[in-house]
ModelCIF file with pLDDT and N, C-alpha, C, O atoms, coordinates in Angstrom:
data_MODEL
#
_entry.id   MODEL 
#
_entity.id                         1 
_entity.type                       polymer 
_entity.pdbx_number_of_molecules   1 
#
_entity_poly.entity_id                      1 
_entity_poly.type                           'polypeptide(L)' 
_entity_poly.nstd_linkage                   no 
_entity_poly.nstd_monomer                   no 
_entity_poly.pdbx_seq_one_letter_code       
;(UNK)(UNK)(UNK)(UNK)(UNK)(UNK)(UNK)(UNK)(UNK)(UNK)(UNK)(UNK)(UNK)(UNK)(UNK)(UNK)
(UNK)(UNK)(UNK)(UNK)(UNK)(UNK)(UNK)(UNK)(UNK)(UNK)(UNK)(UNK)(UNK)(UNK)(UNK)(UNK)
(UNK)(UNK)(UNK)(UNK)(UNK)(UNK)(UNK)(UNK)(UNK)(UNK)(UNK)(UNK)(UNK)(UNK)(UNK)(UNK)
;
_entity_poly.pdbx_seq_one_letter_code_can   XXXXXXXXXXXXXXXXXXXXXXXXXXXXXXXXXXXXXXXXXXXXXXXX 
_entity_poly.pdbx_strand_id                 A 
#
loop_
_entity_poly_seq.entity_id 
_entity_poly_seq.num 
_entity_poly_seq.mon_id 
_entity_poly_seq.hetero 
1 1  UNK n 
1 2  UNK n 
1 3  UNK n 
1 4  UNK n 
1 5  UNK n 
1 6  UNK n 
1 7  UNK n 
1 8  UNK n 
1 9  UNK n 
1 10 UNK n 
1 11 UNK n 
1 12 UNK n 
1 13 UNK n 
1 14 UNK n 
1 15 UNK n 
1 16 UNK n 
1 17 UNK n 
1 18 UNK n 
1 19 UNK n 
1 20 UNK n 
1 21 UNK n 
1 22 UNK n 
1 23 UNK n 
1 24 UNK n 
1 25 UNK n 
1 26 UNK n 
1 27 UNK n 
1 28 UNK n 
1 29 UNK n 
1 30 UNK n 
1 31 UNK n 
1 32 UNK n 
1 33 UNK n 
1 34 UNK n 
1 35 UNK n 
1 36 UNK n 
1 37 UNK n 
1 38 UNK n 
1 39 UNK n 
1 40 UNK n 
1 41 UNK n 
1 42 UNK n 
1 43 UNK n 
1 44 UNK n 
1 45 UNK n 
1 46 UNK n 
1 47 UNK n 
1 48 UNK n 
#
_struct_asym.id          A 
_struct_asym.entity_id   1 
#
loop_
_ma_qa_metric.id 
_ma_qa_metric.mode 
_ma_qa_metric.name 
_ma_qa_metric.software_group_id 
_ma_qa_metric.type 
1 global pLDDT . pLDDT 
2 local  pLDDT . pLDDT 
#
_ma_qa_metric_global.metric_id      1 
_ma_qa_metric_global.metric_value   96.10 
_ma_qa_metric_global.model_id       1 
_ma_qa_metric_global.ordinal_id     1 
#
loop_
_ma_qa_metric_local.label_asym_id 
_ma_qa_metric_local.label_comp_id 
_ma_qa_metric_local.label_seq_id 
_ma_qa_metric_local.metric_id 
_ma_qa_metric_local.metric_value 
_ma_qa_metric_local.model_id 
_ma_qa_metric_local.ordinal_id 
A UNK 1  2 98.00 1 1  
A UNK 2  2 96.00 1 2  
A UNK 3  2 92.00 1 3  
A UNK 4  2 92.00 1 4  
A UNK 5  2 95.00 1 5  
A UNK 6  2 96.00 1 6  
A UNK 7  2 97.00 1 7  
A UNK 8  2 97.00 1 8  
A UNK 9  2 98.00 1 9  
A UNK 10 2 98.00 1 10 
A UNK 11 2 98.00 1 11 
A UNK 12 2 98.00 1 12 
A UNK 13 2 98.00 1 13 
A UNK 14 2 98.00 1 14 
A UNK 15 2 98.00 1 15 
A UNK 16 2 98.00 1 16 
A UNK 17 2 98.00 1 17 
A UNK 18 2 98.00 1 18 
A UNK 19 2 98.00 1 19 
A UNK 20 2 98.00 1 20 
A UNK 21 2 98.00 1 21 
A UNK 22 2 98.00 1 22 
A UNK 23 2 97.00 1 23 
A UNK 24 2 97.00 1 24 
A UNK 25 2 97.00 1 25 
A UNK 26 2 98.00 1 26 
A UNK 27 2 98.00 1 27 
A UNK 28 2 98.00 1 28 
A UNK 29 2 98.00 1 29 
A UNK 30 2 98.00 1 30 
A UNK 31 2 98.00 1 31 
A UNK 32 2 98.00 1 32 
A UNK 33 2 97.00 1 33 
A UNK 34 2 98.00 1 34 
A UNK 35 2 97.00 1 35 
A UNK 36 2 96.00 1 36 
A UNK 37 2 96.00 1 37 
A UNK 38 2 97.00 1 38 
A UNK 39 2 98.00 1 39 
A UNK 40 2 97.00 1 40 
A UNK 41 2 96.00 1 41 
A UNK 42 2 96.00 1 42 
A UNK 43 2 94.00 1 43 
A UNK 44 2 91.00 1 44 
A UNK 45 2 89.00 1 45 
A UNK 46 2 90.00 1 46 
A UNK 47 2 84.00 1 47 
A UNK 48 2 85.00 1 48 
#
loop_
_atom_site.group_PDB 
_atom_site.id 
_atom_site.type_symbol 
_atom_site.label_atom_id 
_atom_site.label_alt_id 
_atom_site.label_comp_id 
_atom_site.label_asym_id 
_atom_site.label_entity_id 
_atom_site.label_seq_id 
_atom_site.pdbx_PDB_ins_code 
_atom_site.Cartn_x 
_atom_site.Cartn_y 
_atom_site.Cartn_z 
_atom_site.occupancy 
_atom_site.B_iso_or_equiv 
_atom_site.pdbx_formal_charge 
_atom_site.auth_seq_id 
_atom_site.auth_comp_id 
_atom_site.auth_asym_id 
_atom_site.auth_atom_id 
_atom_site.pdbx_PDB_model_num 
ATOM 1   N N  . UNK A 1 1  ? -102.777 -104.626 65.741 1.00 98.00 ? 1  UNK A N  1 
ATOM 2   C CA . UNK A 1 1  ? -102.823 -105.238 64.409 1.00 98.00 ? 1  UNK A CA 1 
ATOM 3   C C  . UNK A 1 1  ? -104.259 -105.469 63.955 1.00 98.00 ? 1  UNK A C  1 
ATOM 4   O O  . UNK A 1 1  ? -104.641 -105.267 62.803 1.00 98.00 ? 1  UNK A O  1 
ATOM 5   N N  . UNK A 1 2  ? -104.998 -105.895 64.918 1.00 96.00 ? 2  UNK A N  1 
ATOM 6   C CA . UNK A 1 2  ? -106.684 -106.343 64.389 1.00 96.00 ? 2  UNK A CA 1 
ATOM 7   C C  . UNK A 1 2  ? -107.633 -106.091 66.055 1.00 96.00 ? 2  UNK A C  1 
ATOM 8   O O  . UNK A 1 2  ? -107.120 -106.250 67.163 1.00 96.00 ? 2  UNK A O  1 
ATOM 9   N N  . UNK A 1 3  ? -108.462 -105.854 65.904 1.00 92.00 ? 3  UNK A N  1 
ATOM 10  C CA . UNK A 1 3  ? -109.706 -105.864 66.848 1.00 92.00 ? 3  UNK A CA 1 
ATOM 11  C C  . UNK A 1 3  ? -109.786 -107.682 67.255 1.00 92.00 ? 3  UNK A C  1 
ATOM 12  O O  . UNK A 1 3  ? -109.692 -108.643 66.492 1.00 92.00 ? 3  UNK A O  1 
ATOM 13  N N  . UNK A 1 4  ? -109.975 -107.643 68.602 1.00 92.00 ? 4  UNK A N  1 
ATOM 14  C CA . UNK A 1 4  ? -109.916 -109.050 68.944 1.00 92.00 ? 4  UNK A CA 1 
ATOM 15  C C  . UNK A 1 4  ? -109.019 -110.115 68.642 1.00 92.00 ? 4  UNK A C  1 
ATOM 16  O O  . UNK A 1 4  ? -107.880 -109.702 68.422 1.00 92.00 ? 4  UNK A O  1 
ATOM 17  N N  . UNK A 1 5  ? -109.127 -111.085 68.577 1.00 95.00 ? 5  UNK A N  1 
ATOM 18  C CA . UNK A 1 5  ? -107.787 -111.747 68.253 1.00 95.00 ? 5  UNK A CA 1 
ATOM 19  C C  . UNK A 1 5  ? -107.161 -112.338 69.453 1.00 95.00 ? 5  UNK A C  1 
ATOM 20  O O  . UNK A 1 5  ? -105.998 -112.723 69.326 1.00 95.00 ? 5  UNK A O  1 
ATOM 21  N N  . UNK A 1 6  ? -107.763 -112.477 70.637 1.00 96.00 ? 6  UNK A N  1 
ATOM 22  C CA . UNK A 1 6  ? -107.023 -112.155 72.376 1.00 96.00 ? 6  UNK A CA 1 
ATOM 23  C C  . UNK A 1 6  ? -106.252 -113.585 72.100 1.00 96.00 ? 6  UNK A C  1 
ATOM 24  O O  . UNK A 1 6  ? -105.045 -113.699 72.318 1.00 96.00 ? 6  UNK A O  1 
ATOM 25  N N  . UNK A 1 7  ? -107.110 -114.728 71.571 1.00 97.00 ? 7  UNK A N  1 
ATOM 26  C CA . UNK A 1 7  ? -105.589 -115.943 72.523 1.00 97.00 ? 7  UNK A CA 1 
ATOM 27  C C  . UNK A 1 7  ? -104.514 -115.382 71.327 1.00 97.00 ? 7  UNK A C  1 
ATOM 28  O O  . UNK A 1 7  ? -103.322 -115.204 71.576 1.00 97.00 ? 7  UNK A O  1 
ATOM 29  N N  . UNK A 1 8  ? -105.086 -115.145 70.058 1.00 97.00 ? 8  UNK A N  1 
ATOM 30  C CA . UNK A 1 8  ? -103.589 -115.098 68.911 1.00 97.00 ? 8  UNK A CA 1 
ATOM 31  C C  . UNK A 1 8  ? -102.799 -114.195 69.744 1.00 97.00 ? 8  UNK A C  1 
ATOM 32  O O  . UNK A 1 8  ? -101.643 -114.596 69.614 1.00 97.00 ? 8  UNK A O  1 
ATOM 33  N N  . UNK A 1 9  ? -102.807 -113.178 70.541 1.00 98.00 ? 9  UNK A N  1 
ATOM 34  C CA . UNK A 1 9  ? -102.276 -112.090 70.858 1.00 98.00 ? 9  UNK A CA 1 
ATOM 35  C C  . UNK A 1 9  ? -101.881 -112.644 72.492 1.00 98.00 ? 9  UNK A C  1 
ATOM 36  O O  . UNK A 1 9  ? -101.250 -111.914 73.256 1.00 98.00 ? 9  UNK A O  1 
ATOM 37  N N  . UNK A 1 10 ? -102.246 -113.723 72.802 1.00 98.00 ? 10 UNK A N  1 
ATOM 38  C CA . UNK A 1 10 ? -101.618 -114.003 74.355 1.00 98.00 ? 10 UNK A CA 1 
ATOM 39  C C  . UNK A 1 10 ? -100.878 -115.006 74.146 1.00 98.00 ? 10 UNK A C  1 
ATOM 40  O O  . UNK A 1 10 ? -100.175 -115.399 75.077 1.00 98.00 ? 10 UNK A O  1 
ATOM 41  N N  . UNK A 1 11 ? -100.841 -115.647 72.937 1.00 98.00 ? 11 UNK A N  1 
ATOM 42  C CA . UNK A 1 11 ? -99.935  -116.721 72.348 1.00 98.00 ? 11 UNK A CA 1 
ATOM 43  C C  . UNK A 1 11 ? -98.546  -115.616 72.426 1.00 98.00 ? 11 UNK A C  1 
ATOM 44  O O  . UNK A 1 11 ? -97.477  -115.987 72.911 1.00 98.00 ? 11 UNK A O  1 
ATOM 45  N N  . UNK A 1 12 ? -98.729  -114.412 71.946 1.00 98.00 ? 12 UNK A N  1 
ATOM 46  C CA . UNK A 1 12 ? -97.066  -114.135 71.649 1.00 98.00 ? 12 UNK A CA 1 
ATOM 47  C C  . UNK A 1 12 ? -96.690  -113.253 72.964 1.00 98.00 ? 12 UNK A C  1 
ATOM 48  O O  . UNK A 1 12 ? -95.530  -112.965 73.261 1.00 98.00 ? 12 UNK A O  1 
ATOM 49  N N  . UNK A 1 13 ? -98.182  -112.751 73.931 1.00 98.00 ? 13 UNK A N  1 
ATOM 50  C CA . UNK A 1 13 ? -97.630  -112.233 75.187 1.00 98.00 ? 13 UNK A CA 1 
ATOM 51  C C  . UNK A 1 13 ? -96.517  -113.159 76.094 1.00 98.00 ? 13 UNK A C  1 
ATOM 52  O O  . UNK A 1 13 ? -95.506  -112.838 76.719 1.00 98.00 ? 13 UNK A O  1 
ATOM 53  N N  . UNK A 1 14 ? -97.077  -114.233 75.900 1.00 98.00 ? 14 UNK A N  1 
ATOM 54  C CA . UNK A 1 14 ? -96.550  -115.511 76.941 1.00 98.00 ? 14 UNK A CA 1 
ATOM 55  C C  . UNK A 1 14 ? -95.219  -115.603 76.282 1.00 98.00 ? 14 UNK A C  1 
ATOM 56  O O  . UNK A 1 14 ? -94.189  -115.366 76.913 1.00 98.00 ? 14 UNK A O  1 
ATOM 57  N N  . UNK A 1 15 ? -95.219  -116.049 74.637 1.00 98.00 ? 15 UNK A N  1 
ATOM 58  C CA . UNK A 1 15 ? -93.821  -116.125 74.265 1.00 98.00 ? 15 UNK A CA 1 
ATOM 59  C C  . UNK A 1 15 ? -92.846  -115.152 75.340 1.00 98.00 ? 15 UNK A C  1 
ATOM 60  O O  . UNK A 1 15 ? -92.105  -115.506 76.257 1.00 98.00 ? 15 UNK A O  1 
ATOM 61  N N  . UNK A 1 16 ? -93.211  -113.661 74.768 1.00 98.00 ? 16 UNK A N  1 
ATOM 62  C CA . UNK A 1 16 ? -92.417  -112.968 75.005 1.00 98.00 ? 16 UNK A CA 1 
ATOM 63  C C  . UNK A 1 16 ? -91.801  -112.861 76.475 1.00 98.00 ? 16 UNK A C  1 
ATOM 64  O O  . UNK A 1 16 ? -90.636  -112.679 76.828 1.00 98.00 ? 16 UNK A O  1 
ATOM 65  N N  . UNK A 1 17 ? -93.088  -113.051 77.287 1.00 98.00 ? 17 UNK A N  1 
ATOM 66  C CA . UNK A 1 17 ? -92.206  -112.711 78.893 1.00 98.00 ? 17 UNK A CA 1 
ATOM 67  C C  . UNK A 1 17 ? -91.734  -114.469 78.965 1.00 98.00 ? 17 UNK A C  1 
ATOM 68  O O  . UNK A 1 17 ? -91.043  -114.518 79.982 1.00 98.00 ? 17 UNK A O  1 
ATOM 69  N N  . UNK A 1 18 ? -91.775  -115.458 78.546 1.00 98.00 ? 18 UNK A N  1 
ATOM 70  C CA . UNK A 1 18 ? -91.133  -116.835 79.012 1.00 98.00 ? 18 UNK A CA 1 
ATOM 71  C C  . UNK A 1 18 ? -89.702  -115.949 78.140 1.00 98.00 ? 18 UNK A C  1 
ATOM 72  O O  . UNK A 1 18 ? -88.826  -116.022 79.002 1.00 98.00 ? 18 UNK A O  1 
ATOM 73  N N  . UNK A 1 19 ? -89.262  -115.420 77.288 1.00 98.00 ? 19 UNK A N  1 
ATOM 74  C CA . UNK A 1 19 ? -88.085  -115.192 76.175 1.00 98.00 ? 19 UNK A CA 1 
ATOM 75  C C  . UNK A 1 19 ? -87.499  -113.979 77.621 1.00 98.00 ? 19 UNK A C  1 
ATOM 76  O O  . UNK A 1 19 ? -86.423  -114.120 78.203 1.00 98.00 ? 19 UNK A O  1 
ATOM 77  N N  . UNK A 1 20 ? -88.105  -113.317 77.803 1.00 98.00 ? 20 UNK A N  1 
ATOM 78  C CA . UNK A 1 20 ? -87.760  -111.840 78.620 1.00 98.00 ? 20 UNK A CA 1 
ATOM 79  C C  . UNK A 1 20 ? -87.505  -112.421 79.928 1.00 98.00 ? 20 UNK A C  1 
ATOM 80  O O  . UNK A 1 20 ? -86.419  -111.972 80.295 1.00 98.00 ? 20 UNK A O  1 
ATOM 81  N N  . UNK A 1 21 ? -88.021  -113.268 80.880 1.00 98.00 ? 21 UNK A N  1 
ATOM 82  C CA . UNK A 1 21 ? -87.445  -113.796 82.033 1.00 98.00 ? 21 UNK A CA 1 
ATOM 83  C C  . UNK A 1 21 ? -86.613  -114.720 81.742 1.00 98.00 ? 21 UNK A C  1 
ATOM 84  O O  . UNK A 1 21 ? -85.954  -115.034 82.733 1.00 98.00 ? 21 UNK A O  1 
ATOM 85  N N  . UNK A 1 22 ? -86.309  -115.384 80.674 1.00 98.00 ? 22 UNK A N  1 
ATOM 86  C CA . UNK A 1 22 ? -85.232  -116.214 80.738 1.00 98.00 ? 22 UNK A CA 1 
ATOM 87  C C  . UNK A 1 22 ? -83.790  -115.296 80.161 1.00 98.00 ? 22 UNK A C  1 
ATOM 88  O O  . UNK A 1 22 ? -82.622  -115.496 80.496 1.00 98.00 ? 22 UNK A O  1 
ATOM 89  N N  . UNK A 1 23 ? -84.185  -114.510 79.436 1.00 97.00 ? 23 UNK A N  1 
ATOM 90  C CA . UNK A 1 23 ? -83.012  -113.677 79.802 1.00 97.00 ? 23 UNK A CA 1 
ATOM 91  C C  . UNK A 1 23 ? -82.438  -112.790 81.079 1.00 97.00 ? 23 UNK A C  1 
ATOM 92  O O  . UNK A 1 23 ? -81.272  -112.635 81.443 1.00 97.00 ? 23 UNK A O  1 
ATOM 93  N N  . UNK A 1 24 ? -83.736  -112.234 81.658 1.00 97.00 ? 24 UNK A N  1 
ATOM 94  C CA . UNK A 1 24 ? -83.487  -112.099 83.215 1.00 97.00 ? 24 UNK A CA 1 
ATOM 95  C C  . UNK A 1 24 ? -82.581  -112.881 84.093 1.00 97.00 ? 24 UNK A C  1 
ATOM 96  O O  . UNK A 1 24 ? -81.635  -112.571 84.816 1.00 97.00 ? 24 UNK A O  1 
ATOM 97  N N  . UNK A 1 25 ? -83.334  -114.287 83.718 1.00 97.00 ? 25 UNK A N  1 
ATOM 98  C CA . UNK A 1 25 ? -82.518  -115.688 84.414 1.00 97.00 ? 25 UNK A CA 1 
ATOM 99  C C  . UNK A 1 25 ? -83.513  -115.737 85.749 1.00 97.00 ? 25 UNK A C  1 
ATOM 100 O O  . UNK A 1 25 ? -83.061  -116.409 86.676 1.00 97.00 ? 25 UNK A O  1 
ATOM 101 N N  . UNK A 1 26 ? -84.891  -115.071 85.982 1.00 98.00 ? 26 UNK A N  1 
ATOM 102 C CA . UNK A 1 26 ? -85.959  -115.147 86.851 1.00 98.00 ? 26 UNK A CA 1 
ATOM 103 C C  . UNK A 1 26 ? -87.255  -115.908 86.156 1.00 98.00 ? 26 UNK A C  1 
ATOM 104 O O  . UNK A 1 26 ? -87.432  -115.784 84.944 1.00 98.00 ? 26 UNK A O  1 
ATOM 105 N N  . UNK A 1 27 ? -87.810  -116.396 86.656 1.00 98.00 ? 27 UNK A N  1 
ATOM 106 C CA . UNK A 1 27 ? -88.945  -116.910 86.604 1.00 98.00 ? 27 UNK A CA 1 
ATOM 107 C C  . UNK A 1 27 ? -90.011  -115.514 87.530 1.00 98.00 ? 27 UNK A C  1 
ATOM 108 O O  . UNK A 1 27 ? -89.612  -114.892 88.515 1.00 98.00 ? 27 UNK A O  1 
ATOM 109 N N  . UNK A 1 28 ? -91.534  -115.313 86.767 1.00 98.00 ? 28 UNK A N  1 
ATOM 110 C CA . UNK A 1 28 ? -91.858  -114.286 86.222 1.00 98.00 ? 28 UNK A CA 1 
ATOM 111 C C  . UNK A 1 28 ? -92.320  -114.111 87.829 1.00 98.00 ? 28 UNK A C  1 
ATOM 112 O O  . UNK A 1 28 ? -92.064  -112.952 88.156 1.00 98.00 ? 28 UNK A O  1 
ATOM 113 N N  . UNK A 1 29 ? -93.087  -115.084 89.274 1.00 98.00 ? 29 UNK A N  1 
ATOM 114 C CA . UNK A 1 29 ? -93.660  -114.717 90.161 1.00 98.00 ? 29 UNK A CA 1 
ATOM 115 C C  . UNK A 1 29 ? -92.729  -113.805 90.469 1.00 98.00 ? 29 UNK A C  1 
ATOM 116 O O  . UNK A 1 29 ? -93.037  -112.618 90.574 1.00 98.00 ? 29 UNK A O  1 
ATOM 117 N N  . UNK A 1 30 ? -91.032  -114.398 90.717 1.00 98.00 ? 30 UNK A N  1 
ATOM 118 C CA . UNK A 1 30 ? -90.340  -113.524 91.487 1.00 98.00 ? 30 UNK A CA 1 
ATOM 119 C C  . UNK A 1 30 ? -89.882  -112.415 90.577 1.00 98.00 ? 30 UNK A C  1 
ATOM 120 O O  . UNK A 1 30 ? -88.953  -111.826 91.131 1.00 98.00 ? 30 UNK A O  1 
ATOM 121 N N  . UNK A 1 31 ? -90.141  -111.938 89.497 1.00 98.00 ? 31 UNK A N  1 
ATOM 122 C CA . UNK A 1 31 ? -89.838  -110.560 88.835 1.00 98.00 ? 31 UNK A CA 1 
ATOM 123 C C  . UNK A 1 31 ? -90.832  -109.673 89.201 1.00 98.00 ? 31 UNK A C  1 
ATOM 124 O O  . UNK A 1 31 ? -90.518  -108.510 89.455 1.00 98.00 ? 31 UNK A O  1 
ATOM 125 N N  . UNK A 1 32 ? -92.310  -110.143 89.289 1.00 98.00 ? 32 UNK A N  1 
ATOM 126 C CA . UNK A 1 32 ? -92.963  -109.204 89.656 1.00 98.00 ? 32 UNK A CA 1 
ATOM 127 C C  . UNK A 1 32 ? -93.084  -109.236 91.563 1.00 98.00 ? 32 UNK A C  1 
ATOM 128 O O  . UNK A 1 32 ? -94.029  -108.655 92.097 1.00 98.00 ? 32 UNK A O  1 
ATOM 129 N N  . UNK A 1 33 ? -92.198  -109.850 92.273 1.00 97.00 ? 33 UNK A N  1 
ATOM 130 C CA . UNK A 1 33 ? -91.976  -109.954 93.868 1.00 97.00 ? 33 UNK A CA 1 
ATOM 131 C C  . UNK A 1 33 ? -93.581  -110.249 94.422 1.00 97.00 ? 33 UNK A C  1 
ATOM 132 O O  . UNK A 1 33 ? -94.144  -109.641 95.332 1.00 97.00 ? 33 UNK A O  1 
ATOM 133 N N  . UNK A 1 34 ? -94.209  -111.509 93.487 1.00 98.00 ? 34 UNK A N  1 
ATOM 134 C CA . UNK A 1 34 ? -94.790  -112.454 94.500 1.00 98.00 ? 34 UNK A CA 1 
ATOM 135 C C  . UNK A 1 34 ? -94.186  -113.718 94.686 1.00 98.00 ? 34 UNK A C  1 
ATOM 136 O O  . UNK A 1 34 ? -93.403  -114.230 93.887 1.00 98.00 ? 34 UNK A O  1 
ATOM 137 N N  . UNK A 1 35 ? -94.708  -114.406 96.168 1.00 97.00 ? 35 UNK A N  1 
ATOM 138 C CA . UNK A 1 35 ? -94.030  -115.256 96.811 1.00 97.00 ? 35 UNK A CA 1 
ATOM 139 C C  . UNK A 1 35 ? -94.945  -116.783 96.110 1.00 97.00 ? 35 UNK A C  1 
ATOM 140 O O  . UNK A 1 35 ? -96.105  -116.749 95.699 1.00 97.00 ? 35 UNK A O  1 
ATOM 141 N N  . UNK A 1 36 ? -94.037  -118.035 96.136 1.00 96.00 ? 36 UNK A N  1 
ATOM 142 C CA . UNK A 1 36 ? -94.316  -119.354 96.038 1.00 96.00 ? 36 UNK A CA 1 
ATOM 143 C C  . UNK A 1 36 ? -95.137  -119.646 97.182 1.00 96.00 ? 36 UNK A C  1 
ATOM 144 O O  . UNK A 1 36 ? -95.967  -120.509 96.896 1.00 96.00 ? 36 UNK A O  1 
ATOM 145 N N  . UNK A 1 37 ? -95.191  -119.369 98.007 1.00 96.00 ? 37 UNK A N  1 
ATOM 146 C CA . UNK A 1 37 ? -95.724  -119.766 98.797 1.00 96.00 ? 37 UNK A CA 1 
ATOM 147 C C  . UNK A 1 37 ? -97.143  -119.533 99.049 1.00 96.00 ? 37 UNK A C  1 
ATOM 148 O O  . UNK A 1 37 ? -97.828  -120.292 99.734 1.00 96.00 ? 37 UNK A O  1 
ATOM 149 N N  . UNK A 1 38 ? -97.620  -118.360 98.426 1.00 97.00 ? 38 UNK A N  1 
ATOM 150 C CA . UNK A 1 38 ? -98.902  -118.010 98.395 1.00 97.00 ? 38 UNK A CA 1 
ATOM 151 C C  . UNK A 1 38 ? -100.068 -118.493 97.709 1.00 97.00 ? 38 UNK A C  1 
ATOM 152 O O  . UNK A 1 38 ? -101.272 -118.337 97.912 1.00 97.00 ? 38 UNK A O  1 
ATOM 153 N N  . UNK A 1 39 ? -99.190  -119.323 96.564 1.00 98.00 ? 39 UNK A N  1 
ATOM 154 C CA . UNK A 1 39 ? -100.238 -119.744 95.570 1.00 98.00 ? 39 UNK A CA 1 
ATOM 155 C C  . UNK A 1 39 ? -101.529 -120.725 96.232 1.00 98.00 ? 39 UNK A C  1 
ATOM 156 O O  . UNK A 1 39 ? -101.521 -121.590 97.108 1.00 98.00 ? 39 UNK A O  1 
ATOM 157 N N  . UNK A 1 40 ? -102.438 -120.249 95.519 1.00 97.00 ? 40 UNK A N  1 
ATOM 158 C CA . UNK A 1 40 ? -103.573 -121.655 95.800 1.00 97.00 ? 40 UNK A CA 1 
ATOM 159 C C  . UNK A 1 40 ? -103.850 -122.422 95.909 1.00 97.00 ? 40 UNK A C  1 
ATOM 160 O O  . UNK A 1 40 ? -102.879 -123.176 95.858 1.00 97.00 ? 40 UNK A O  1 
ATOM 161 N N  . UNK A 1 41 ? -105.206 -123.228 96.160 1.00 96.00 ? 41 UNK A N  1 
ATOM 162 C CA . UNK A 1 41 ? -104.860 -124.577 95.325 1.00 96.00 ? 41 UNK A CA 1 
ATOM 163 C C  . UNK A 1 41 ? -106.125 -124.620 94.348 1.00 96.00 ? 41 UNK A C  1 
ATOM 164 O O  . UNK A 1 41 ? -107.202 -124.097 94.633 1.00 96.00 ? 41 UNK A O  1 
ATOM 165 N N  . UNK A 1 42 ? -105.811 -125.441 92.933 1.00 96.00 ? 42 UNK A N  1 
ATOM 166 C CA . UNK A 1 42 ? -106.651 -125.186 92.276 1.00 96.00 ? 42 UNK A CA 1 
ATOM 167 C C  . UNK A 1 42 ? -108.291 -125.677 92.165 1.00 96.00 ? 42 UNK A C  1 
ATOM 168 O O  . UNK A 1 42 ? -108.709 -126.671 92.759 1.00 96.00 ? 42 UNK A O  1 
ATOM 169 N N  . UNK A 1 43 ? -108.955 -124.994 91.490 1.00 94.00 ? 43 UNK A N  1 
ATOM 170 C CA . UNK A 1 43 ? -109.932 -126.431 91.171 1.00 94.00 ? 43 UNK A CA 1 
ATOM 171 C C  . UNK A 1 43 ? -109.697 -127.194 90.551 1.00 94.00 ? 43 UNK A C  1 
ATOM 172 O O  . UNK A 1 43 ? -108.629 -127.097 89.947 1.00 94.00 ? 43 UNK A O  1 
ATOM 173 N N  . UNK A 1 44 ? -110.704 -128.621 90.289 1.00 91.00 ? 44 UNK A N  1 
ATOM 174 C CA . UNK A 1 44 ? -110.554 -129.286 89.675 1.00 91.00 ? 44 UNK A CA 1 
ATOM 175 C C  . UNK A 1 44 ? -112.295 -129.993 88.957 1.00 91.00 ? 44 UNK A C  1 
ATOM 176 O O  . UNK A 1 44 ? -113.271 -130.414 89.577 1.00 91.00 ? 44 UNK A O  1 
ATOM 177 N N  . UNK A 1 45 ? -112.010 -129.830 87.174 1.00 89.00 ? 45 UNK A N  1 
ATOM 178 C CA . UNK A 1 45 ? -113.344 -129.220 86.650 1.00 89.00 ? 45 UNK A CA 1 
ATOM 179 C C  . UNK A 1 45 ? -113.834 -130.490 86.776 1.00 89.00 ? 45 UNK A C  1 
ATOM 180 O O  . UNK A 1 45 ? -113.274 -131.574 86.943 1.00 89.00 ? 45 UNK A O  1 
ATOM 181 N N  . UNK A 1 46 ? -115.060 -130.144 86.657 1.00 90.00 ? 46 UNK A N  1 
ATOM 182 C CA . UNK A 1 46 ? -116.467 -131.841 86.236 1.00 90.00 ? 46 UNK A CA 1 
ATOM 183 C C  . UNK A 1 46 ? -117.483 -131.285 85.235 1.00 90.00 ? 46 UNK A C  1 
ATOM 184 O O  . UNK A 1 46 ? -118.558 -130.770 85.544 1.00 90.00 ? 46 UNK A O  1 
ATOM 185 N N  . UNK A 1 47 ? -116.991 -131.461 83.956 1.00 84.00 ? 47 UNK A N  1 
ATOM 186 C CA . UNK A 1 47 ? -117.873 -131.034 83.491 1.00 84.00 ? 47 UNK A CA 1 
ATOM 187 C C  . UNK A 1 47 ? -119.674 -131.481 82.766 1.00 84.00 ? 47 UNK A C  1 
ATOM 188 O O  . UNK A 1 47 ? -119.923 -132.619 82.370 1.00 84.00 ? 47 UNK A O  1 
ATOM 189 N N  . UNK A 1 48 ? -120.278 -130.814 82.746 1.00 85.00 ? 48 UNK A N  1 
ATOM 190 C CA . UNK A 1 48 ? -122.013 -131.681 82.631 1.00 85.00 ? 48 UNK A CA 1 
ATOM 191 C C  . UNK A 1 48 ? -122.227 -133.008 81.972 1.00 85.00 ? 48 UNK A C  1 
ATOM 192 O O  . UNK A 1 48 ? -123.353 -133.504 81.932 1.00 85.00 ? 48 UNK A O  1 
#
């Protein structure tokens, strides 16, 4: 639709796969067959 634009355009990516795995009836780690268990842990920011 336009050059750049990335969050307007990850605003409706996200819609779409939260709309597309809930019709699945999966939540998206296990559609693409990664495990819960692997996840990280995060940081946590401090900023200046």
């Amino acid at each position: 639709i336009a050059e750049n634009n990335a969050a307007a355009k990850a605003s409706i990516d996200i819609a779409l796969h939260d709309l597309v795995g809930k019709l699945i009836g999966q939540p998206w780690y296990r559609i693409w067959g990664y495990s819960a268990e692997k996840t990280p842990a995060t940081f946590y920011t401090i900023g200046i």
